[in-house]
C-alpha atoms as a PDB file:
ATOM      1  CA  UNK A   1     158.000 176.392  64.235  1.00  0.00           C
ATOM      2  CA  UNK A   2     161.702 176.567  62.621  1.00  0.00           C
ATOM      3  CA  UNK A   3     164.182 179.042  63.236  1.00  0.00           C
ATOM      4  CA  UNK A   4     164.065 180.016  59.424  1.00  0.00           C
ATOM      5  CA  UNK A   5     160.283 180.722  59.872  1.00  0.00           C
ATOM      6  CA  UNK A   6     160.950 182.897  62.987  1.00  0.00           C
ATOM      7  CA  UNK A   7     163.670 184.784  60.621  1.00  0.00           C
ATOM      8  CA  UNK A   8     160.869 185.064  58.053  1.00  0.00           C
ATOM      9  CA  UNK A   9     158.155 186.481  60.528  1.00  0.00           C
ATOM     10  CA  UNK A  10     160.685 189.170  62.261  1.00  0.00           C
ATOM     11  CA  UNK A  11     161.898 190.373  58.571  1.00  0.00           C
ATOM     12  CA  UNK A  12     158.223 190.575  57.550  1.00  0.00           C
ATOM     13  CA  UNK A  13     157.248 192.380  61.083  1.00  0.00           C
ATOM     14  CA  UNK A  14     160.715 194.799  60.124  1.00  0.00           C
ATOM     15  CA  UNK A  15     158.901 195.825  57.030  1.00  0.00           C
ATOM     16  CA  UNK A  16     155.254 196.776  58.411  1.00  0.00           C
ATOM     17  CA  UNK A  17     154.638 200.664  58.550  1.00  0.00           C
ATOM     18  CA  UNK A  18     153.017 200.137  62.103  1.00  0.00           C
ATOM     19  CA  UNK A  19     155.879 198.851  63.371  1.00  0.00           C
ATOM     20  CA  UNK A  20     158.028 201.606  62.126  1.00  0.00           C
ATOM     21  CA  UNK A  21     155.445 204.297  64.108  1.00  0.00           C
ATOM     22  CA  UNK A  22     155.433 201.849  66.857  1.00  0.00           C
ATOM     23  CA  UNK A  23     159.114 202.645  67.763  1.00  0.00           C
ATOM     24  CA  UNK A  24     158.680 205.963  66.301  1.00  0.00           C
ATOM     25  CA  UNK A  25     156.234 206.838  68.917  1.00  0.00           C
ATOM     26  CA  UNK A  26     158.347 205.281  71.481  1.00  0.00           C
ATOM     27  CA  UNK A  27     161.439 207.408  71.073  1.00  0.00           C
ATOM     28  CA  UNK A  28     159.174 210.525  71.343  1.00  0.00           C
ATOM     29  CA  UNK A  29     158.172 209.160  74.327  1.00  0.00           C
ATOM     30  CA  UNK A  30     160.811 208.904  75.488  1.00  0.00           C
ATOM     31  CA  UNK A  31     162.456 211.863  74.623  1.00  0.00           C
ATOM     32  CA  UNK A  32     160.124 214.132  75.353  1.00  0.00           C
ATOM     33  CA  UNK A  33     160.327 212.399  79.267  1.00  0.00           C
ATOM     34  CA  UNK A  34     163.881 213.109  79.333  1.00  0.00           C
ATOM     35  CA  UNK A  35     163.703 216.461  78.183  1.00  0.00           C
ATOM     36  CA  UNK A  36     160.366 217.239  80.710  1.00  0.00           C
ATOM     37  CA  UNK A  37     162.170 215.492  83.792  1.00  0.00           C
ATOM     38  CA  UNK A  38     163.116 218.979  85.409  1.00  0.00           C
ATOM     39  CA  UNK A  39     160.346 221.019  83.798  1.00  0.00           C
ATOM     40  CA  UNK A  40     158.051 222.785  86.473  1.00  0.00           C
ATOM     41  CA  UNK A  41     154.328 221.880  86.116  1.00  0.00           C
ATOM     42  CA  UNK A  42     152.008 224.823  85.657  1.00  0.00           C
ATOM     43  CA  UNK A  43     149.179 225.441  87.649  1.00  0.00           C
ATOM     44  CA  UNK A  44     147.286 228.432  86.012  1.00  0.00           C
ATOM     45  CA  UNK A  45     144.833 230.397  88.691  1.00  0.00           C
ATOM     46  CA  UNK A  46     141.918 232.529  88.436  1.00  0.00           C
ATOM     47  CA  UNK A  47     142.446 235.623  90.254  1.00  0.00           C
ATOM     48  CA  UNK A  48     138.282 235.882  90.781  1.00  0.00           C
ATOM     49  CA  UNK A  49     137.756 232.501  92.385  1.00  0.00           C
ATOM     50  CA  UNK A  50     140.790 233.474  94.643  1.00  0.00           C
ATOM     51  CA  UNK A  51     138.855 237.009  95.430  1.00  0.00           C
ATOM     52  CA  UNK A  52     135.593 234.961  95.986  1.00  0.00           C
ATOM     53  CA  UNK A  53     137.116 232.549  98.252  1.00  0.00           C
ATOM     54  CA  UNK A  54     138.107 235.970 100.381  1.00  0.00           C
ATOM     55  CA  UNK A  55     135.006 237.388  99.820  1.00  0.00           C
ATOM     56  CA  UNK A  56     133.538 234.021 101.905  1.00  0.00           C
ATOM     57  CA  UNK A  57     136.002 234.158 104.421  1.00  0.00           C
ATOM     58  CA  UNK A  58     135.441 237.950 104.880  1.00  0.00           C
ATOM     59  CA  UNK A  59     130.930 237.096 105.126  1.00  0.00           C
ATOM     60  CA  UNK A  60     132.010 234.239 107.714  1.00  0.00           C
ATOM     61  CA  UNK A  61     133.902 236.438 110.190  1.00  0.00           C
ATOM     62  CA  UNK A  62     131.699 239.135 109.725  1.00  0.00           C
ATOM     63  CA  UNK A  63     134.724 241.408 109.198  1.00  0.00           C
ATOM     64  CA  UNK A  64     136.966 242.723 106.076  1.00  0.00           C
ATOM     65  CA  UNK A  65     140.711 240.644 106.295  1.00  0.00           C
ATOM     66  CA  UNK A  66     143.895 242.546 106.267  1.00  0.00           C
ATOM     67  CA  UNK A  67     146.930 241.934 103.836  1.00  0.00           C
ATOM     68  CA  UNK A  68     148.519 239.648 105.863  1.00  0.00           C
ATOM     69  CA  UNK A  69     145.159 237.657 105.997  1.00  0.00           C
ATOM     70  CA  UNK A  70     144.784 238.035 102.390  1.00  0.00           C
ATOM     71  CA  UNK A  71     148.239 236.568 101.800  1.00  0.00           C
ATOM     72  CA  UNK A  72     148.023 233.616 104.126  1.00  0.00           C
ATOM     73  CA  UNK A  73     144.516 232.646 102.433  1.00  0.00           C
ATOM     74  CA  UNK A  74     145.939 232.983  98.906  1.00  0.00           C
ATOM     75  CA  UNK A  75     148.777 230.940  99.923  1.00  0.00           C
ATOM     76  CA  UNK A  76     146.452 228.558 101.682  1.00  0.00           C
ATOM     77  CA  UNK A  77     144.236 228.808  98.094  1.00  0.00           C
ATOM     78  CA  UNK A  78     147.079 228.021  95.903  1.00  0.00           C
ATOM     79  CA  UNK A  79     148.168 224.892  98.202  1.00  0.00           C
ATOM     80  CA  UNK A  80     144.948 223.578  98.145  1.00  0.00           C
ATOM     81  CA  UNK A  81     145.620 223.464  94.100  1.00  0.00           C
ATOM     82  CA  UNK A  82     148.625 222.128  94.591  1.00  0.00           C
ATOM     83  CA  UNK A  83     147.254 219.012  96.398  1.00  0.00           C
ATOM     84  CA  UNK A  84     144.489 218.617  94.441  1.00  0.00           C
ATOM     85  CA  UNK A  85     146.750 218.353  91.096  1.00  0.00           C
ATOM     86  CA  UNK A  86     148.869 215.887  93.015  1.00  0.00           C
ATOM     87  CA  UNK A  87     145.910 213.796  94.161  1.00  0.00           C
ATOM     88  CA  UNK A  88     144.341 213.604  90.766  1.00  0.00           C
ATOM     89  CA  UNK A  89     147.649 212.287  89.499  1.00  0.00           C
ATOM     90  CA  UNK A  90     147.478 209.466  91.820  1.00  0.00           C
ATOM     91  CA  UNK A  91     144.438 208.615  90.427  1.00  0.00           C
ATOM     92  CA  UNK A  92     142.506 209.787  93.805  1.00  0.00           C
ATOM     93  CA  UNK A  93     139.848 211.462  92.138  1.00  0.00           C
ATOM     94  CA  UNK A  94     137.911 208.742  91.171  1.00  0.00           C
ATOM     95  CA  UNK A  95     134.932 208.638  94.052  1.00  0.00           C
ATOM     96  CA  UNK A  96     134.114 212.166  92.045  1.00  0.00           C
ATOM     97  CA  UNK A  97     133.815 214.093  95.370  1.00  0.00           C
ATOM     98  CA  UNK A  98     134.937 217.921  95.776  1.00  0.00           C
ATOM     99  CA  UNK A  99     137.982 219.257  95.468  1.00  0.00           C
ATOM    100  CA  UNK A 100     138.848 219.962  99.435  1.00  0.00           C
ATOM    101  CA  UNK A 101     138.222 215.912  99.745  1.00  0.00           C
ATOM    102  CA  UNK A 102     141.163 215.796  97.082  1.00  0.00           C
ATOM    103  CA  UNK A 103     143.350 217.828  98.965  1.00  0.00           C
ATOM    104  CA  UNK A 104     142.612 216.094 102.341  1.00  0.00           C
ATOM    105  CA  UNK A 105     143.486 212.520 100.641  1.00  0.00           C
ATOM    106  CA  UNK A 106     146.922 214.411  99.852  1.00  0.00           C
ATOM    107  CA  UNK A 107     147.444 215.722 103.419  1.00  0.00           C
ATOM    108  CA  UNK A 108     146.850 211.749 104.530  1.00  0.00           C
ATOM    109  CA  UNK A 109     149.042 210.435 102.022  1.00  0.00           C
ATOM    110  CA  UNK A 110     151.784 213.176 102.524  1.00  0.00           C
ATOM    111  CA  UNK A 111     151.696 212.213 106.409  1.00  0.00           C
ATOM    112  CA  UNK A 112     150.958 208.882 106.330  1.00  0.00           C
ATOM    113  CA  UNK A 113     154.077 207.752 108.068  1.00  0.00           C
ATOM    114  CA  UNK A 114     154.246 208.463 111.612  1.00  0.00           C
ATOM    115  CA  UNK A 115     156.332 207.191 114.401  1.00  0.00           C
ATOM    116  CA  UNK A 116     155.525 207.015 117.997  1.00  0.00           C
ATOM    117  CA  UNK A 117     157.508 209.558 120.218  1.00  0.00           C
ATOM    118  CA  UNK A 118     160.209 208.774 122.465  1.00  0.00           C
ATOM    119  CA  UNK A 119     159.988 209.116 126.265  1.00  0.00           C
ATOM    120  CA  UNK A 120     162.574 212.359 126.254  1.00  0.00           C
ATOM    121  CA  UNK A 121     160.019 213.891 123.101  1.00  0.00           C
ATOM    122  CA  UNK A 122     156.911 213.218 125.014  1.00  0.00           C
ATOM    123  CA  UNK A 123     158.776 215.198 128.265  1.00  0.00           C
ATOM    124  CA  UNK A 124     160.034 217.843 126.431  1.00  0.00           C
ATOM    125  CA  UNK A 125     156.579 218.290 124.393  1.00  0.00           C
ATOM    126  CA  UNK A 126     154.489 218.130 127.701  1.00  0.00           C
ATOM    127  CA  UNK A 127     156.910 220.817 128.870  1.00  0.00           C
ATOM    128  CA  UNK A 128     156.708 223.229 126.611  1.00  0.00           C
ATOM    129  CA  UNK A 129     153.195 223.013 126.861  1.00  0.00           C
ATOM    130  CA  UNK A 130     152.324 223.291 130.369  1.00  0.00           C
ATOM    131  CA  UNK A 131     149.242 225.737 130.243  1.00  0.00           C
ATOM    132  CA  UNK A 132     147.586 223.252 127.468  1.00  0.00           C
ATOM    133  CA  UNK A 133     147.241 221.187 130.166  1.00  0.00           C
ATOM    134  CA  UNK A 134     146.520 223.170 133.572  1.00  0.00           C
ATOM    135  CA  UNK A 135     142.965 222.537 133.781  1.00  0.00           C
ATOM    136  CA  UNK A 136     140.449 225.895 134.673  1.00  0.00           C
ATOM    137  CA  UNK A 137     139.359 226.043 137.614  1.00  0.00           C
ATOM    138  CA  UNK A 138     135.657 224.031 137.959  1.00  0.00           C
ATOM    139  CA  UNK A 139     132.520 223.314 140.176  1.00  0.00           C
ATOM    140  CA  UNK A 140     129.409 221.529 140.838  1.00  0.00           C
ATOM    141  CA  UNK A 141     126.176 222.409 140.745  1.00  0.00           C
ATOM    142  CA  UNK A 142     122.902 222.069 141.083  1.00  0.00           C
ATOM    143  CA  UNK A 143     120.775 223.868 138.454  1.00  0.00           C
ATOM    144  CA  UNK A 144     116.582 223.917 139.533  1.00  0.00           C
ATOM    145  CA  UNK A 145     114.693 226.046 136.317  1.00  0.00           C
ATOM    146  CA  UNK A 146     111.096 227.075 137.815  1.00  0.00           C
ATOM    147  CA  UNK A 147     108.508 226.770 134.355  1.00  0.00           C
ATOM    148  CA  UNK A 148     107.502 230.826 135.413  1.00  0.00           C
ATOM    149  CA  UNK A 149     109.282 233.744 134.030  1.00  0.00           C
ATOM    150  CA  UNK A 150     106.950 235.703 136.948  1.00  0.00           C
ATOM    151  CA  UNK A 151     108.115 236.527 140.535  1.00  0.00           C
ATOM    152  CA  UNK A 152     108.334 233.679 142.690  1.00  0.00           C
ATOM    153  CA  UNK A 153     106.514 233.607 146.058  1.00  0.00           C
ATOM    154  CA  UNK A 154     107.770 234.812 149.004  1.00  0.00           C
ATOM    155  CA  UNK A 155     107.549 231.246 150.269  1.00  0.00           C
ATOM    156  CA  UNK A 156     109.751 230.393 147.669  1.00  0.00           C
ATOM    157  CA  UNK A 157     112.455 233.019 148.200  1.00  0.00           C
ATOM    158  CA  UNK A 158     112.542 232.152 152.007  1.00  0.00           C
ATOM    159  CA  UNK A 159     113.823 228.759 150.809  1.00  0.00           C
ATOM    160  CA  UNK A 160     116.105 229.575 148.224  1.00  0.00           C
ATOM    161  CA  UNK A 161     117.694 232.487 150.573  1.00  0.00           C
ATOM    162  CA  UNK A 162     118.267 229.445 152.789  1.00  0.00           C
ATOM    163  CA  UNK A 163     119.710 226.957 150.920  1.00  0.00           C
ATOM    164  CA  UNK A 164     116.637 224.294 150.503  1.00  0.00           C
ATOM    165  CA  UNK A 165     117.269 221.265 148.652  1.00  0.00           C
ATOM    166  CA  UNK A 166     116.017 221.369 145.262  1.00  0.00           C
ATOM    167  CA  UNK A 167     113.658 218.669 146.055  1.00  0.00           C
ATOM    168  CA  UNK A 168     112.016 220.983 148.781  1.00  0.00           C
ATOM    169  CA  UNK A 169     112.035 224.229 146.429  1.00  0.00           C
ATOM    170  CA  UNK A 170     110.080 221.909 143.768  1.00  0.00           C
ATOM    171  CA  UNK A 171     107.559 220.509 146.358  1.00  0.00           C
ATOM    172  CA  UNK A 172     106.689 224.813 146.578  1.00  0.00           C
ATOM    173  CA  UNK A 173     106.757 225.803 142.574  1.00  0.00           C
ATOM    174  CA  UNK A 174     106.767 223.532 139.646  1.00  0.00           C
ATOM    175  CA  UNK A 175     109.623 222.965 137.518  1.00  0.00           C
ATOM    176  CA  UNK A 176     112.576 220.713 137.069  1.00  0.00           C
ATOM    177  CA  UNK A 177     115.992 219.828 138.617  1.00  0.00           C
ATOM    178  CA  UNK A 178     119.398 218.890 136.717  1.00  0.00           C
ATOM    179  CA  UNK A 179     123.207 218.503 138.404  1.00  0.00           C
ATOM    180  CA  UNK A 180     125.666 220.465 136.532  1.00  0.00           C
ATOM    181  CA  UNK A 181     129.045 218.318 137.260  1.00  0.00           C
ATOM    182  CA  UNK A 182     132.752 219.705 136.268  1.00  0.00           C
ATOM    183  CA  UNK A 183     131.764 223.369 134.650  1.00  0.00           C
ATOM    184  CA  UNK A 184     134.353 225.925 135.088  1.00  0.00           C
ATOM    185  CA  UNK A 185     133.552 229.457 133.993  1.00  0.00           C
ATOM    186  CA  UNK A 186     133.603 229.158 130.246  1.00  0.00           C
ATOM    187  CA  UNK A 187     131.038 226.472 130.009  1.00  0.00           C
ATOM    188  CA  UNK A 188     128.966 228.382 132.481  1.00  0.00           C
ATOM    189  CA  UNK A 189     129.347 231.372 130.094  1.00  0.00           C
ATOM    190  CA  UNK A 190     128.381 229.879 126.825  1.00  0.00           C
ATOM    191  CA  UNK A 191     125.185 228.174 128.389  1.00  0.00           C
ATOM    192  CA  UNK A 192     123.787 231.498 129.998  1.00  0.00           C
ATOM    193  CA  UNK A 193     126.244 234.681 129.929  1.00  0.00           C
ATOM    194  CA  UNK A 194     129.416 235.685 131.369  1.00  0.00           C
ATOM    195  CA  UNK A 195     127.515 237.938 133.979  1.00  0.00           C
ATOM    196  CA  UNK A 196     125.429 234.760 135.623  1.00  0.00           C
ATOM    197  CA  UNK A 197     128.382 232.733 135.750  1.00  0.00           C
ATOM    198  CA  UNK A 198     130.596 235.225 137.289  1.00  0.00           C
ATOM    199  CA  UNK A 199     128.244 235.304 139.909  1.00  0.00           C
ATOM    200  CA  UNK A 200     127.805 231.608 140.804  1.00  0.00           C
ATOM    201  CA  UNK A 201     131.697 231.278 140.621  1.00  0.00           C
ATOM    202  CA  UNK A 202     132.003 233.839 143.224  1.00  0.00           C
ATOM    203  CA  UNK A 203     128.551 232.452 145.006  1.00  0.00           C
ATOM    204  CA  UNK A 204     129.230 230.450 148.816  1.00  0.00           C
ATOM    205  CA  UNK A 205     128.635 226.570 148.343  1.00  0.00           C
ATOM    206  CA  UNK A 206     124.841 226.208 148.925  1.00  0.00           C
ATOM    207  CA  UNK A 207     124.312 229.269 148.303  1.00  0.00           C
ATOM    208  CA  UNK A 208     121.263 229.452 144.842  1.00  0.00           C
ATOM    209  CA  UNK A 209     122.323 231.943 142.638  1.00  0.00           C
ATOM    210  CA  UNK A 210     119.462 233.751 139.916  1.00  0.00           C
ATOM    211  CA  UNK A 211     117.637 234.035 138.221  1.00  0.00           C
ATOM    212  CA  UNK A 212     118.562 233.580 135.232  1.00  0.00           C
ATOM    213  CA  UNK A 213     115.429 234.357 132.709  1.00  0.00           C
ATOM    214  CA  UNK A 214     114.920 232.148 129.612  1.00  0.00           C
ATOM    215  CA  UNK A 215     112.420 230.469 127.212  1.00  0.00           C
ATOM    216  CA  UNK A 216     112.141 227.236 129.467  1.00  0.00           C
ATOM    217  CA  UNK A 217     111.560 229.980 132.681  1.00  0.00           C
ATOM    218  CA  UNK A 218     114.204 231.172 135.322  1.00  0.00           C
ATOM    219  CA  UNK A 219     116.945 229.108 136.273  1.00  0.00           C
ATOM    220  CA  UNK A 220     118.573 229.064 139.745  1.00  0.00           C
ATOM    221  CA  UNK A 221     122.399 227.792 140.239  1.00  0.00           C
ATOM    222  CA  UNK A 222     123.419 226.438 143.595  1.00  0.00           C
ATOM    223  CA  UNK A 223     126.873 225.512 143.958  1.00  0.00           C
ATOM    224  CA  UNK A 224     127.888 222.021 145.860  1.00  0.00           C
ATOM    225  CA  UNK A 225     132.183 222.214 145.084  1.00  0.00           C
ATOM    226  CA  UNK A 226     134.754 224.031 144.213  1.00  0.00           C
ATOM    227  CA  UNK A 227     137.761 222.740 142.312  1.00  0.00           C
ATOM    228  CA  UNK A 228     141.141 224.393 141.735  1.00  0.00           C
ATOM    229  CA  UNK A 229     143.119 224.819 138.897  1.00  0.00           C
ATOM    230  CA  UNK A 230     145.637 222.184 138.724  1.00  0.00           C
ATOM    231  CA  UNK A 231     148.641 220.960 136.266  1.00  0.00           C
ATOM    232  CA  UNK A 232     147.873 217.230 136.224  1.00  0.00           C
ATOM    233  CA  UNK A 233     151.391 215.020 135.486  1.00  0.00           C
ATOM    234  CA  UNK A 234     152.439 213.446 132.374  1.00  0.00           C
ATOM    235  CA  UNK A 235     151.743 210.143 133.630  1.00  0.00           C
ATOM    236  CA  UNK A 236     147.980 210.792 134.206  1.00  0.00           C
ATOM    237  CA  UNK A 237     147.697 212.225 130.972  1.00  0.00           C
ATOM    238  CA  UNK A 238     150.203 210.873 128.770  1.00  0.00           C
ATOM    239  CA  UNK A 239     147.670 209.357 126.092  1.00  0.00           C
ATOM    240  CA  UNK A 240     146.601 212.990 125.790  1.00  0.00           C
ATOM    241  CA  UNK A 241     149.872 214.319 125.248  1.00  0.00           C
ATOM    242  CA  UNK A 242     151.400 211.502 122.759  1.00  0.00           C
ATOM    243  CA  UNK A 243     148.266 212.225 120.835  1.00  0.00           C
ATOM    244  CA  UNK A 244     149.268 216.220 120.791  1.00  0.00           C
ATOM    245  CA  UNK A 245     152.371 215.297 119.894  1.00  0.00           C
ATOM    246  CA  UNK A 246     151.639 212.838 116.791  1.00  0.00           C
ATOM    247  CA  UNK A 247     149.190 215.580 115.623  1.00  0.00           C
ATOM    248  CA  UNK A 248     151.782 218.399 115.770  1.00  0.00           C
ATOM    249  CA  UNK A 249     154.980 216.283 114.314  1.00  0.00           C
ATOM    250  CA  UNK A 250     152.017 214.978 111.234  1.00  0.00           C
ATOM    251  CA  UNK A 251     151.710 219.117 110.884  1.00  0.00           C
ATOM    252  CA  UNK A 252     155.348 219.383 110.880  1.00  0.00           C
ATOM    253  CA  UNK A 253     156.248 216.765 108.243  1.00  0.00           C
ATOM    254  CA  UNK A 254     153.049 217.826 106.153  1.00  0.00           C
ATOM    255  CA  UNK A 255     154.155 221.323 105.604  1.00  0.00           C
ATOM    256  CA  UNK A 256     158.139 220.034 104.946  1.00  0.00           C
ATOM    257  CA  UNK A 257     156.690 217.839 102.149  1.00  0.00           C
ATOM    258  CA  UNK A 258     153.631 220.805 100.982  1.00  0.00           C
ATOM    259  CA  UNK A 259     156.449 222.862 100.637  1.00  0.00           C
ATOM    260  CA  UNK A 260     158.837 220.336  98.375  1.00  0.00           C
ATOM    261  CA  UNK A 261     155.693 220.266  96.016  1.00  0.00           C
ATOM    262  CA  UNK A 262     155.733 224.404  96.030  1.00  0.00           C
ATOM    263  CA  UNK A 263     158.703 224.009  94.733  1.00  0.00           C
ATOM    264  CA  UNK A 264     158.018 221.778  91.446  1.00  0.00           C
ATOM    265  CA  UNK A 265     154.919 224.194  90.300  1.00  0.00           C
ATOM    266  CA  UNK A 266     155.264 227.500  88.662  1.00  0.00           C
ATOM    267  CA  UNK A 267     151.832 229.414  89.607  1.00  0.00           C
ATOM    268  CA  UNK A 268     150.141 232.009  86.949  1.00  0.00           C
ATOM    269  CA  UNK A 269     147.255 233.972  88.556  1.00  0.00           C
ATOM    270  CA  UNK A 270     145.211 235.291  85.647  1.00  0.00           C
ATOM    271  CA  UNK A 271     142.616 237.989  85.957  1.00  0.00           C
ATOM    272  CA  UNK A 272     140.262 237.277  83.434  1.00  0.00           C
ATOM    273  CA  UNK A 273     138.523 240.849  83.746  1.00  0.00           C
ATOM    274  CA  UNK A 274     141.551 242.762  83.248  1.00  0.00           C
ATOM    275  CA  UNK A 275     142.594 241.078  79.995  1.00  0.00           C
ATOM    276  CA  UNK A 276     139.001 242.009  78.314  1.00  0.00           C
END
């Protein structure tokens, strides 16, 4: 194709009305992104889906929330937003899942870059932590549950009282025998109540402690060893701690850049009630 015919084409092109809006539309465009560059985006709330989320949080805890309860929820409410807008303007919103799944995919994407620690941050971490990582003290056990809620026979208790085996006490009434390895007093506490394992933490080794009633029968404790509490090193545990550590720097660095995005909205919390 000549160069005259190329002339003729672009003059032609020049003329058409499309082409005219074409531009047009591309210097409002652009204008309009020049003038919007520093303008705050506006997230507009409702002030009853804020009070219902409250309401839920209030039914789950069984108890009314204070102000300052109320004011970290909203806050927590109106971040959630926040992350959600941001997420749906990366385009994450496309597996059509909830809202809270939006604003997770933010969190990840906010803290997505994470460095190891350095030996001095993992020491002074692990130091400032200490009673994280003092383990409770713990014990063994033996745990036998007889299948009767009824008194036992004296047989029975002449055995326990003396320390029998569990195989022995099971030969005299039926039930079943478990070890209950590593339990310090909170684990004993959630599986029966903080009464029973008071008692078997303060119970002799080989002494049986119960009973204990339930719906399987009556269980009997009988503890084999004691352990004390002790503050294991950072070299035994130092997976734990540079784990601790990544978690609480990602926490760190997620709220620095939560709180950059704060700053580019301007919130409106409408009550919808109030203007009727």
């Amino acid at each position: 194709m000549s160069t005259d015919q190329n002339i003729s084409r672009l003059q032609s092109l020049l003329r058409e009305p499309i082409f005219h809006f074409f531009i047009m539309a591309l210097m409002i465009f652009a204008i309009y992104g020049i003038s919007n560059k520093d303008r705050k985006s506006v997230l507009e709330l409702d002030q009853r889906e804020i009070e219902a989320r409250l309401f839920m949080q209030e039914m789950a805890s069984g108890q009314a929330l204070n102000e300052e309860q109320r004011e970290y929820l909203t806050s927590a409410f109106v971040e959630e937003q926040i992350l959600v807008q941001e997420a749906i303007k990366m385009g994450l919103d496309n597996d059509a899942r909830i809202h809270d799944i939006l604003a997770q995919k933010m969190r990840h994407v906010l803290s997505g870059d994470i460095i190891q620690p350095s030996q001095e941050e993992l020491q002074t971490f692990y130091n400032g932590n200490l009673e994280r990582y003092r383990t409770l003290p713990s014990l063994d056990a033996n745990e036998i549950v007889f299948n009767t809620r009824e008194g036992l026979p004296d047989e029975v208790k002449n055995a326990l009282a003396s320390g029998a085996d569990a195989a022995e006490l099971l030969e005299l009434e039926a039930g079943n025998a478990d070890p209950l390895p590593n339990v310090n007093n909170l684990d004993l506490s959630n599986i029966f109540d903080d009464e029973f394992a008071s008692r078997v933490f303060s119970a002799e080794i080989g002494a049986w402690q119960g009973p204990f009633l339930s719906n399987r029968g009556q269980h009997w404790l009988q503890v084999t060893s004691k352990s004390a509490s002790r503050l294991p090193p950072l070299n035994e545990i130092r997976d734990r701690v540079r784990l601790e550590w990544i978690g609480a720097e990602e926490d760190l660095r997620l709220q620095v850049q939560i709180n950059r995005l704060w700053d580019q909205y301007s919130v409106r919390i409408s009550d919808a009630e109030a203007e009727h």
